[in-house]
Protein backbone atom coordinates (compact mmCIF):
# COMPACT_ATOMS: atom_id res chain seq x y z
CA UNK A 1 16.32 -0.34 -7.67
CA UNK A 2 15.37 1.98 -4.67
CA UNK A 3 14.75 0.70 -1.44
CA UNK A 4 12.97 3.07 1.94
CA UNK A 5 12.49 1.87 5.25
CA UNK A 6 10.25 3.38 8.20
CA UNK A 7 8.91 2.85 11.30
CA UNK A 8 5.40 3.22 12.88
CA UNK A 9 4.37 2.83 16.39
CA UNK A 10 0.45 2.98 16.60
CA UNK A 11 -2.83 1.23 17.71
CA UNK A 12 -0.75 -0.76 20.20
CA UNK A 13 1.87 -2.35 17.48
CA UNK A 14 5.22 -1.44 16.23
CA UNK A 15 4.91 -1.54 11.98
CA UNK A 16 8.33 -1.82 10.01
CA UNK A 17 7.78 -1.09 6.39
CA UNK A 18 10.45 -1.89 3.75
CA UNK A 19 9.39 -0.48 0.32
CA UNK A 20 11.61 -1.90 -2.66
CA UNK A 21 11.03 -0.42 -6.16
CA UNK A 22 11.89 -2.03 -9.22
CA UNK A 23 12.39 -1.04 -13.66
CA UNK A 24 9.96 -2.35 -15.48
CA UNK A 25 11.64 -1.04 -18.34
CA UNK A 26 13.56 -4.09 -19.15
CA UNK A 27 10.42 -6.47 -19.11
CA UNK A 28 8.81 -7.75 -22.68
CA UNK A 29 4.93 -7.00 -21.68
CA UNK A 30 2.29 -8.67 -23.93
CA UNK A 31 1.10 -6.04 -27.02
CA UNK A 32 -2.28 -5.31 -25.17
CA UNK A 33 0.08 -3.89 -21.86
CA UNK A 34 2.23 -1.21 -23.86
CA UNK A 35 -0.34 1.70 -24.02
CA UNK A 36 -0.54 1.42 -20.24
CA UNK A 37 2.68 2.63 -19.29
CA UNK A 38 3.53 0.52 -16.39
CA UNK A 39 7.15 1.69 -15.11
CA UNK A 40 8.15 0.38 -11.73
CA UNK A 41 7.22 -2.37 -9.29
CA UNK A 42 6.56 -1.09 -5.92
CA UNK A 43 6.64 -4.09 -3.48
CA UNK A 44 6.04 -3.26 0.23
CA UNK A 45 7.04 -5.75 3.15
CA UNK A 46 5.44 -4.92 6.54
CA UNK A 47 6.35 -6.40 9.62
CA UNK A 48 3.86 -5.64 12.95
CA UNK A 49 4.22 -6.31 16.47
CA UNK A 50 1.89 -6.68 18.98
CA UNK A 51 2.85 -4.58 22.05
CA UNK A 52 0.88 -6.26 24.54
CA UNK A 53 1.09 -10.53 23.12
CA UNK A 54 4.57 -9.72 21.12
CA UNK A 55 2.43 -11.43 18.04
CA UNK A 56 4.35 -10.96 14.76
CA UNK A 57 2.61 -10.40 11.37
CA UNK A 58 4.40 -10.23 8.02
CA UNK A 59 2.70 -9.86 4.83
CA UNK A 60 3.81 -8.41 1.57
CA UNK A 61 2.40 -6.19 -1.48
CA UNK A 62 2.80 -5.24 -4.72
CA UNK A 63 2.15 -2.40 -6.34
CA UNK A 64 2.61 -1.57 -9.95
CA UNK A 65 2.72 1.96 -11.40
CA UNK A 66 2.99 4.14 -14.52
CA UNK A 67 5.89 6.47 -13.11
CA UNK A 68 9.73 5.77 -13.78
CA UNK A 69 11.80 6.14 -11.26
CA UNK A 70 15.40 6.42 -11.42
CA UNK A 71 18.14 5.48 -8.43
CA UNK A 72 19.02 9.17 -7.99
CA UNK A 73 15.62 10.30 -7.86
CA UNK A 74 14.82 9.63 -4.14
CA UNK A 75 12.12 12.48 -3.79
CA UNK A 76 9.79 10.55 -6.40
CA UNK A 77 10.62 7.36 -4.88
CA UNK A 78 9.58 8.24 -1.80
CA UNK A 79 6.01 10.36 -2.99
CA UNK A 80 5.44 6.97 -4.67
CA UNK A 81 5.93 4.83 -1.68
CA UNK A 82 3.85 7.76 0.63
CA UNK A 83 0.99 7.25 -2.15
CA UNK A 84 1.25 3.52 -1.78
CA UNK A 85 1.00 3.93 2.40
CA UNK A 86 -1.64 6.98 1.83
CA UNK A 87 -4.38 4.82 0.00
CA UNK A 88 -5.07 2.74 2.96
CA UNK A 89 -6.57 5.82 4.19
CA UNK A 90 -9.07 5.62 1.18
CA UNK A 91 -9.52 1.87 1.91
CA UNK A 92 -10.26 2.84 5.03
CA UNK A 93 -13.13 5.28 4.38
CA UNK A 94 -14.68 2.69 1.59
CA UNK A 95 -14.40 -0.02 4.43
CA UNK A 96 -16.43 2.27 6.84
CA UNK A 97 -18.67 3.02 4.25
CA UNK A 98 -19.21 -0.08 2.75
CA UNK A 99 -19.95 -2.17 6.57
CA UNK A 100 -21.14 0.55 8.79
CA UNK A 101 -23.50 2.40 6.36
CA UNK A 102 -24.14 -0.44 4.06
CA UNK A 103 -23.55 1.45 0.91
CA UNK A 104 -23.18 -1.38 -1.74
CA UNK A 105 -26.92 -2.37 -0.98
CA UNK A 106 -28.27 1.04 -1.48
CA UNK A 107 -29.76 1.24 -5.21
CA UNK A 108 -30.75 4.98 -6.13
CA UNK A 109 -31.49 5.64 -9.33
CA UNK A 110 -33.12 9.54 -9.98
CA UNK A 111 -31.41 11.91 -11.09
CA UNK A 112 -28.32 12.73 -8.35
CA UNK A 113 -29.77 11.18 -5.54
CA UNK A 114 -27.05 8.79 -5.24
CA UNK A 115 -24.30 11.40 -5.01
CA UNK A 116 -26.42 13.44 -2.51
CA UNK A 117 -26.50 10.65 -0.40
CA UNK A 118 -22.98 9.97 -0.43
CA UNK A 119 -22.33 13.14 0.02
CA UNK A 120 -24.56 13.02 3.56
CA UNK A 121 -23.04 9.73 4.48
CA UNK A 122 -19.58 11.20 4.50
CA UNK A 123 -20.66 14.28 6.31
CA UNK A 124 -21.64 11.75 8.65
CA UNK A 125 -18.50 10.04 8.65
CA UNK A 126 -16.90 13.15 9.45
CA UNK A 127 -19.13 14.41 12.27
CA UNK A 128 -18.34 11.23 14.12
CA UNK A 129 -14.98 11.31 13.45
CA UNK A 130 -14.91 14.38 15.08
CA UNK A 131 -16.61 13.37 17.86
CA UNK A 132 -13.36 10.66 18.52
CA UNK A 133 -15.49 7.35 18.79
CA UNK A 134 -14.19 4.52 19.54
CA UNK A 135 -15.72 2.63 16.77
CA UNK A 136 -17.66 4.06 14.14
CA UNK A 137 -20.33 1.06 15.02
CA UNK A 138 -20.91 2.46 18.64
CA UNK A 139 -22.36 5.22 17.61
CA UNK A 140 -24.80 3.50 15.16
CA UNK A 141 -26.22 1.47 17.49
CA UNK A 142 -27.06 4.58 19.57
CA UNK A 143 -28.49 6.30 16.31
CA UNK A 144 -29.48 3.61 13.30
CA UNK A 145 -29.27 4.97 10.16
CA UNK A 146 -31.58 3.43 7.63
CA UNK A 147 -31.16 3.66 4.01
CA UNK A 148 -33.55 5.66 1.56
CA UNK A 149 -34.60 3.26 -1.30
């Protein structure tokens, strides 16, 4: 067992994470689980308070992944929990592209088309990132962008 704790003041709330990782090794998985490799239980507990209202949240996740990780190996533990925290970052970008751009609704279907226009919309994504909106969706109001069927 590992455990990690950190600290995160941003967007106007204080975040305490407390990452816990867990053998799987031990557990009898079901024949159709052994080819898959699963190694350690990463369960992350986050506590967030509101600056401003002092409103607490607490939720936790679980994570499951193919790496072993052993108590001395603190380095691994940690990249694990980072990759864990990092993918929200990924959510993040599929949330923007999913509500603001409407990508699920799009249906391409010649040739590449639907990678070129992915490829566009997170050009776009960048450019107003760089431009430090607020929100993504007060731009778009400004400048609709309308899907190519």
């Amino acid at each position: 067992m590992f455990n990690a704790e950190d600290h995160e003041k941003a967007h106007g709330r204080i975040t305490t994470r407390s990452a816990t990782l867990f053998s799987l090794e031990s557990l009898e998985l079901a024949p159709r689980w052994h080819q898959s490799g699963l190694q350690t239980l990463v369960v992350i507990q986050r506590e967030s308070i509101e600056v401003t209202t002092q409103k607490i949240s607490d939720d936790i996740s679980y994570y499951i992944s193919n790496k072993s990780v052993l108590p001395n190996e603190v380095a691994l533990a940690n990249e694990l929990v980072s990759a864990v925290r990092n993918h929200w970052g990924v959510e993040s970008e599929n949330w923007i592209r999913d509500v603001t751009f409407n990508e699920d609704k799009i249906r391409t279907r010649a040739g590449n088309q639907a990678q070129i226009l992915a490829s566009l919309r997170s050009l776009a994504i960048t450019l107003l990132r760089k431009l430090m909106l607020a929100t993504f969706r007060q731009q778009l109001i400004c400048f609709p962008i309308f899907p190519i069927n």
